[in-house]
Protein backbone atom coordinates (compact mmCIF):
# COMPACT_ATOMS: atom_id res chain seq x y z
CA UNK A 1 138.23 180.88 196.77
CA UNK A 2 138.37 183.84 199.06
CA UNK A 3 136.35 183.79 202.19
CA UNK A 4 133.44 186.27 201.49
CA UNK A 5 133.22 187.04 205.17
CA UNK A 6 134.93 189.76 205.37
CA UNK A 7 135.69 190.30 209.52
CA UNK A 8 137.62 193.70 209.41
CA UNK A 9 134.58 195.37 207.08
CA UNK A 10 132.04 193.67 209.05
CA UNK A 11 133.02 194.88 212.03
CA UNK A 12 133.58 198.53 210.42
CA UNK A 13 129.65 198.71 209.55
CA UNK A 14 129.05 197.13 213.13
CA UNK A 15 130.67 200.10 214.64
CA UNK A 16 128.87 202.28 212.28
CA UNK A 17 125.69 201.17 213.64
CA UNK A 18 124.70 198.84 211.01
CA UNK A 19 121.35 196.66 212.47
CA UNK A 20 121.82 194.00 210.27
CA UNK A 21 125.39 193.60 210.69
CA UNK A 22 124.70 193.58 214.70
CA UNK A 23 122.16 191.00 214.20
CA UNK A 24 124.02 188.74 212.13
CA UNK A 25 126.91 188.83 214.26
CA UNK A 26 125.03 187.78 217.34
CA UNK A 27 123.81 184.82 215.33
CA UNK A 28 126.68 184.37 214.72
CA UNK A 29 128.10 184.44 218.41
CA UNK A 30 125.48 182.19 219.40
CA UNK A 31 126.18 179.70 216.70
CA UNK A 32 128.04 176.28 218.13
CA UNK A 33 129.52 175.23 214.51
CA UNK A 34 132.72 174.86 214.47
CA UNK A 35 133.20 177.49 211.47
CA UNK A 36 131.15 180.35 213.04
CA UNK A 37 133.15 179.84 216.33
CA UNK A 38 136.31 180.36 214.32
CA UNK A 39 134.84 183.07 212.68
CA UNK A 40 133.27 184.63 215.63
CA UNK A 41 136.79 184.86 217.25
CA UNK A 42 138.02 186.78 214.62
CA UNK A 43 135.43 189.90 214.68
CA UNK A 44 135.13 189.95 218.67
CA UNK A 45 138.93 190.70 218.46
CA UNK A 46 137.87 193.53 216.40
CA UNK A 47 135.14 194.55 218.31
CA UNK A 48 136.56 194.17 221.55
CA UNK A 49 138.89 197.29 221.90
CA UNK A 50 135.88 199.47 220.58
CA UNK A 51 133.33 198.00 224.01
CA UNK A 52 133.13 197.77 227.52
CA UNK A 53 132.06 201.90 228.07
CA UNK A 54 128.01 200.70 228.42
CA UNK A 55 126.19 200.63 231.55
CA UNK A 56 125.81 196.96 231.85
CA UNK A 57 122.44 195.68 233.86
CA UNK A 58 120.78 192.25 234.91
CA UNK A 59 117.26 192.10 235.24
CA UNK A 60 115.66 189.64 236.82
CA UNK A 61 112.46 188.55 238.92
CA UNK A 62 110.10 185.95 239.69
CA UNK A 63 107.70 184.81 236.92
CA UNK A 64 104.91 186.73 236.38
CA UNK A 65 106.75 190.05 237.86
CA UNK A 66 106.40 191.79 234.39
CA UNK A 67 110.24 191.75 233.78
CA UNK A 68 109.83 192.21 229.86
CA UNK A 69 106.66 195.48 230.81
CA UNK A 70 109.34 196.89 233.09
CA UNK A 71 111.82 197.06 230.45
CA UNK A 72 109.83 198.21 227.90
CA UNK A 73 108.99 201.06 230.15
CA UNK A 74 112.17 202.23 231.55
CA UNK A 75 113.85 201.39 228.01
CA UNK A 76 111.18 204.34 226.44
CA UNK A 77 112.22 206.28 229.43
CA UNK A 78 115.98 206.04 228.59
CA UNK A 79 116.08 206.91 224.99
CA UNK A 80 114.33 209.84 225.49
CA UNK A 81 116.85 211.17 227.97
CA UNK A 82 119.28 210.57 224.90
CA UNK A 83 120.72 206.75 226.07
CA UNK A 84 120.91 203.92 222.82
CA UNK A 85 119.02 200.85 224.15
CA UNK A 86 120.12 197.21 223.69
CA UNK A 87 118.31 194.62 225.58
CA UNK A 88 119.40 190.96 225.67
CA UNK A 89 116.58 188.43 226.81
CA UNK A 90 117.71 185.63 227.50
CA UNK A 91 114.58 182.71 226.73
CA UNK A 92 115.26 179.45 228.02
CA UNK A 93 115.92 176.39 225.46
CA UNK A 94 114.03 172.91 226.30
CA UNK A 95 116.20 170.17 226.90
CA UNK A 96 114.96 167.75 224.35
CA UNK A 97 114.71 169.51 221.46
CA UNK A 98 117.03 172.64 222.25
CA UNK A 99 114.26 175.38 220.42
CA UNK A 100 112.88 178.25 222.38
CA UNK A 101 109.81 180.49 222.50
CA UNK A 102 111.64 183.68 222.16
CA UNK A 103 108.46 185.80 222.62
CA UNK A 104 109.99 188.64 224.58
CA UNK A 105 109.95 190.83 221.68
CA UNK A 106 106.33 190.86 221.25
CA UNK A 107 106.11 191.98 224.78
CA UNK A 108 108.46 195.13 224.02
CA UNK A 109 107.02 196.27 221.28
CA UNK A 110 107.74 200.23 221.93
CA UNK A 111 110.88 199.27 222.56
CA UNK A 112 111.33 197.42 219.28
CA UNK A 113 110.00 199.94 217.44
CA UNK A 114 112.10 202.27 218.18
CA UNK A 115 115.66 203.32 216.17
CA UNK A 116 117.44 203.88 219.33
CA UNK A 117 116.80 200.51 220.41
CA UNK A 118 118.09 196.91 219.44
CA UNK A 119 115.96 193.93 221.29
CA UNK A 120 117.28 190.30 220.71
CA UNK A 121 115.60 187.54 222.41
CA UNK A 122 118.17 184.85 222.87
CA UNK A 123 117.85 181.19 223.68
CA UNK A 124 119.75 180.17 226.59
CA UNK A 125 121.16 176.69 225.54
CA UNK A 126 121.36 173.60 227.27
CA UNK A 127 123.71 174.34 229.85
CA UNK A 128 125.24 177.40 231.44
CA UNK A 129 127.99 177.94 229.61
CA UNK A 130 125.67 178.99 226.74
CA UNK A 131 124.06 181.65 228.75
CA UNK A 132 127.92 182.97 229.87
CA UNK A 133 129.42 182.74 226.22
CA UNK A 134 126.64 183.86 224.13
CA UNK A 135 125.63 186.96 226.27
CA UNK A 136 128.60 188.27 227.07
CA UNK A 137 129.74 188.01 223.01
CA UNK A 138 127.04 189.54 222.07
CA UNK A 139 126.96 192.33 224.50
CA UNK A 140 130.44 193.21 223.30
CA UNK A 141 128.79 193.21 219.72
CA UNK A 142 126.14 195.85 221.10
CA UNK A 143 128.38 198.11 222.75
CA UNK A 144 131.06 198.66 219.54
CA UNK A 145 127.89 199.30 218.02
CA UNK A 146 127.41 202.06 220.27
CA UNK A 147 124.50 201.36 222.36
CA UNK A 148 125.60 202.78 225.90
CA UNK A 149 122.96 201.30 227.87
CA UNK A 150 122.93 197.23 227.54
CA UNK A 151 119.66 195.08 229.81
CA UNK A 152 119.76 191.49 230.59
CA UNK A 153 116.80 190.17 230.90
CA UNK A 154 117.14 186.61 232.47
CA UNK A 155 114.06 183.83 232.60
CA UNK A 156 113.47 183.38 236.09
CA UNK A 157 115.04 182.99 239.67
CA UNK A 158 117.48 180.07 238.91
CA UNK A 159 120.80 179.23 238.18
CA UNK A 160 121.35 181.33 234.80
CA UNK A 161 120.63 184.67 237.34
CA UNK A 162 123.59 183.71 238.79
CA UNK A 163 125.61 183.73 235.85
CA UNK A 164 124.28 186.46 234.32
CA UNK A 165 125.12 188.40 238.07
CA UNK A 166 129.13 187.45 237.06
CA UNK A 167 128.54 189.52 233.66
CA UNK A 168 127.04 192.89 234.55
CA UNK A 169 127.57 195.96 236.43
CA UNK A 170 124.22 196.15 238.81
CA UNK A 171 121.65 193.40 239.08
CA UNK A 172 118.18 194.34 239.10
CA UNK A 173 115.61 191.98 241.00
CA UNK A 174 111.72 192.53 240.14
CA UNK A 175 109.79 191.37 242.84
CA UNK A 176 105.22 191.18 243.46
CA UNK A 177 103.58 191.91 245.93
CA UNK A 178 100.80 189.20 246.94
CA UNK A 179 103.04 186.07 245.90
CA UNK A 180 103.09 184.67 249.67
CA UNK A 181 106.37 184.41 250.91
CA UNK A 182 108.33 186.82 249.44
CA UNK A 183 111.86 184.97 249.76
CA UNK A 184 109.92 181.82 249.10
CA UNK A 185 111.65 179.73 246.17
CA UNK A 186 114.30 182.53 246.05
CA UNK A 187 117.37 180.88 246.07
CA UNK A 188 120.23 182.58 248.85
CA UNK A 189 122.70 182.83 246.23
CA UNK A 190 120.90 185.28 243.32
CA UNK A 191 119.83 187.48 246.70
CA UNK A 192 123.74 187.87 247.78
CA UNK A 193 123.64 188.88 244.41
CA UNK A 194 121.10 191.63 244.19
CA UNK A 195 121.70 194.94 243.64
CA UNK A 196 118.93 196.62 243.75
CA UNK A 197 114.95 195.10 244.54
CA UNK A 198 112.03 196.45 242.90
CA UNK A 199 108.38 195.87 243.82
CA UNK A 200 106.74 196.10 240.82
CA UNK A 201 103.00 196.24 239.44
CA UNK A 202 102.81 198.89 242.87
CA UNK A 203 99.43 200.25 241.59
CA UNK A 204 95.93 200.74 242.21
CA UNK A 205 93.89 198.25 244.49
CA UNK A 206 97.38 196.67 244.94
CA UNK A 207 99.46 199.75 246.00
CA UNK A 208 99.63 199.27 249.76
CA UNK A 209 100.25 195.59 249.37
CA UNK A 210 103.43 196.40 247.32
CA UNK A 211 104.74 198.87 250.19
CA UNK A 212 104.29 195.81 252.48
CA UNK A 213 106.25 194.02 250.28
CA UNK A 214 108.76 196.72 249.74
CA UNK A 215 108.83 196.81 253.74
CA UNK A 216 109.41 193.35 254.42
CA UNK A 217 112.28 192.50 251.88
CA UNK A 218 114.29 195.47 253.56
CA UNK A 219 113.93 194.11 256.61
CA UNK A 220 114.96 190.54 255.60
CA UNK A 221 117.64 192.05 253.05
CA UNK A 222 119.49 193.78 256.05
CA UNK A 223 119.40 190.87 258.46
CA UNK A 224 120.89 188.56 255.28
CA UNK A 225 123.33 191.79 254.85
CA UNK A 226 124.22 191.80 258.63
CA UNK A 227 126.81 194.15 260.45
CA UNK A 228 129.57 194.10 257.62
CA UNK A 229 127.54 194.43 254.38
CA UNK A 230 125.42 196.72 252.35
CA UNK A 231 121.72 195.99 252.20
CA UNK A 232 120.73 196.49 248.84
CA UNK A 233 117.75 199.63 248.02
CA UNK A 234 114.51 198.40 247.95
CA UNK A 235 111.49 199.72 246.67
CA UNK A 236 107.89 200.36 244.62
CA UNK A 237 107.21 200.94 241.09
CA UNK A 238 104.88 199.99 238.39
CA UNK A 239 105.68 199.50 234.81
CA UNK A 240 101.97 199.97 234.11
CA UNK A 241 101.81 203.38 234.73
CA UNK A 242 105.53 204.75 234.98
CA UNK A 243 105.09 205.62 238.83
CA UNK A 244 108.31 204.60 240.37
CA UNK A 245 110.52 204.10 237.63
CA UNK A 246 112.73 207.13 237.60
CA UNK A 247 113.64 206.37 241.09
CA UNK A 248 114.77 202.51 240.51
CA UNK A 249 116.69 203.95 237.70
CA UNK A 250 118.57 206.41 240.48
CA UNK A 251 119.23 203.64 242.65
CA UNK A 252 120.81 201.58 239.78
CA UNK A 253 123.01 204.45 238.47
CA UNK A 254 123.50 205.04 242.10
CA UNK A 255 124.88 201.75 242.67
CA UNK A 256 127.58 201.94 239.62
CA UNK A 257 128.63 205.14 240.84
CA UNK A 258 129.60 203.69 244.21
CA UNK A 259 131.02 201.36 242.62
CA UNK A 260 133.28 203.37 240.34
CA UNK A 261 134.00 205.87 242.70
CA UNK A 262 135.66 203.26 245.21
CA UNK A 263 137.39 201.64 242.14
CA UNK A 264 134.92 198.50 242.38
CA UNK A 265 133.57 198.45 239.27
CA UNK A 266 137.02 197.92 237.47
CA UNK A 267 137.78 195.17 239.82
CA UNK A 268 134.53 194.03 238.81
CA UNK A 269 135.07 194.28 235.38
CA UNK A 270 138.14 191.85 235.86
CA UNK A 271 136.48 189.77 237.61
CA UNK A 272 134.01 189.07 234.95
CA UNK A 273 137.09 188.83 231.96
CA UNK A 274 138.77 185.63 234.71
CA UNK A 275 135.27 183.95 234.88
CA UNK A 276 134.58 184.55 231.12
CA UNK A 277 137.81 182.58 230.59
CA UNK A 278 137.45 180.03 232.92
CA UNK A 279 133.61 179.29 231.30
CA UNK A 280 134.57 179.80 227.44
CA UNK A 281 137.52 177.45 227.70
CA UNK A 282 135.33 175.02 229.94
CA UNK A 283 132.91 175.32 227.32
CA UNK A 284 135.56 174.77 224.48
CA UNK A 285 137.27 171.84 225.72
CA UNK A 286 134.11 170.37 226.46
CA UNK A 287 132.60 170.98 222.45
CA UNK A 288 136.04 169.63 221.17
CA UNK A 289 136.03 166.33 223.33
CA UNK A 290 132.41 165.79 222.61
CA UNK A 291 133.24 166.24 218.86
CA UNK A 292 136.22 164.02 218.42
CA UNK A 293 136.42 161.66 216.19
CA UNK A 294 138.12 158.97 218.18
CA UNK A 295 135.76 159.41 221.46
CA UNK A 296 132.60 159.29 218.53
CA UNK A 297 134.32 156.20 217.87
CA UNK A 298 133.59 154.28 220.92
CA UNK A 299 131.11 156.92 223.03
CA UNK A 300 128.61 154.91 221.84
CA UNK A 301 130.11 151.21 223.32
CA UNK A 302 131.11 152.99 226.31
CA UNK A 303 127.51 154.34 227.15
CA UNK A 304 126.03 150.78 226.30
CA UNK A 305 128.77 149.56 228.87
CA UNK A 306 127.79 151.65 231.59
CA UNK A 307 123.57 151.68 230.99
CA UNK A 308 124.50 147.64 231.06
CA UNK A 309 126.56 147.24 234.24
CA UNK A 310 129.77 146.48 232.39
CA UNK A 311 131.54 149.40 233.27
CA UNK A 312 131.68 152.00 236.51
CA UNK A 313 130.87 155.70 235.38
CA UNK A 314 134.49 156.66 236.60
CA UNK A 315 136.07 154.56 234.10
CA UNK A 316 134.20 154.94 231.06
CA UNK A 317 134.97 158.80 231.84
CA UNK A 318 138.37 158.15 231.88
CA UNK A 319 138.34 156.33 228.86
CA UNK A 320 136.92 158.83 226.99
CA UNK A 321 139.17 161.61 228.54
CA UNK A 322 141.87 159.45 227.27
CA UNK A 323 140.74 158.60 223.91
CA UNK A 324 140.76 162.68 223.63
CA UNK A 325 144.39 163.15 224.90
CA UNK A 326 145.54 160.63 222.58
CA UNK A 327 143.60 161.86 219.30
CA UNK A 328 145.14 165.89 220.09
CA UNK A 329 148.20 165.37 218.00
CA UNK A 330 146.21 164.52 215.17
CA UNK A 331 143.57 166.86 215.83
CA UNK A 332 146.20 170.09 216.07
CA UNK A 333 148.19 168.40 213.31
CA UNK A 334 145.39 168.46 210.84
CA UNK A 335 144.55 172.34 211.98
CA UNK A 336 148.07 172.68 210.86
């Protein structure tokens, strides 16, 4: 029976803007079956020579800086100068059961309302290779789908910042005023990262404070920048009211067009295809071994080994490395 799925048509009414096709396809993506990996292959190799033209932007910020309000706002803001709108919000998955809360929707509902938009809240995974293969698959989906302008939202100051940093163009940091320390819990790495800073929520009875804010993370920026680098642009706006945001979306295009105009952003680009490969194949090799039948054979033994004191951790890993190698043949052979 022939395969209903038909990749080369899908991917046509992808590229013709179809919502439903988009969506599916980023299910799709995220999807860690066997069958929808194969199958995902197929229509990114379609979709691939029709992306990489959107502006590509991480968004991130300490909880509570209204990350999800922000983007909502400037979103609006960028359709109506004529941009399509695709935001990617990356939720993160709990470790025991894997589900997420995925409510970053509800908090963009202009955004989601709108044609010119496409908002997908996305669980993160278990691990950071889910957060590295499933956004940067399904931001190729958005952009042969035409949307020119493509957010990351990310869940926090952590370690998926940093690998969302290795997939975009300019990283955005939200940051509040009256939070004490304002590099407190920051970790060094996301702020080598940074881009551009943005004090948000700079308004009313809590104006001046932000401007403090603002003051104080140039001045720590530039000493962390020192004589060689380039502090990144720092400054107010509230999401709340719209005051500010025009300018933080200068100082992002700003940044890509330094970038692009001393050829840095292709480098950049190819950058970000080497680490893609280095984290899907990590990620593939690591799915395969785990789903081998002869290391399911005895994963279970070896565990009970090594929880009992039978076995060191370093051999029962190279036991089950093994027990991979061997089974390959057979593996590729029945692929055959």
């Amino acid at each position: 029976m022939a395969d209903p799925y038909d990749v080369t048509d899908v991917a046509a009414r992808i590229r013709s803007g179809s919502r439903l096709d988009v969506a599916r396809a980023i299910t799709l993506v995220e999807s860690s079956r066997p069958d929808h990996r194969a199958r995902a292959r197929d229509l990114l190799t379609e979709l691939t020579p029709h992306a990489g033209k959107a502006f590509r932007v991480g968004i991130s910020g300490v909880p509570g800086a209204g990350k999800s309000t922000f983007i909502d706002a400037l979103g609006i803001r960028l359709i109506e100068a004529g941009h399509r709108v695709a935001v990617l919000a990356v939720d993160p998955s709990s470790s025991r059961t894997g589900g997420s809360i995925l409510g970053d929707r509800t908090r963009m509902a202009a955004l989601a309302a709108s044609d010119d938009a496409f908002v997908r809240p996305s669980p993160s995974g278990c691990h950071l290779g889910g957060v590295a293969r499933a956004t940067r698959e399904s931001m190729i989906v958005l952009e042969a789908a035409g949307y020119d302008v493509v957010l990351v939202e990310t869940v926090g100051v952590g370690q998926s910042e940093v690998a969302v940093a290795e997939m975009v163009d300019t990283f955005l940091m939200l940051a509040l005023a009256r939070s004490g320390d304002q590099l407190q819990g920051i970790k060094r790495g996301i702020l080598e990262r940074v881009d551009v800073i943005a004090v948000n929520k700079a308004d009313g009875d809590n104006e001046g404070e932000a401007r403090v804010c603002a003051r104080e993370l140039r001045g720590a920026m530039r000493l962390m920048a020192g004589d060689s680098g380039e502090a990144p642009e720092v400054l107010t706006c509230s999401a709340r009211t719209g005051a500010g945001l025009d300018d933080v979306w200068t100082a992002v295009t700003d940044h890509r067009s330094r970038l692009d105009g001393a050829g840095s952003l292709l480098r950049r680009r190819a950058e970000q295809q080497r680490s893609w490969l280095h984290a899907l194949t990590e990620a593939d090799v690591l799915d395969a071994l785990w789903h081998s039948p002869a290391v399911a054979a005895i994963r279970a033994d070896v565990e009970r080994q090594v929880m009992a004191g039978e076995l060191a951790v370093p051999d029962a890993s190279a036991t089950l490395i093994d027990a991979f190698a061997a089974d390959l043949p057979r593996q590729r052979a029945g692929q055959d």
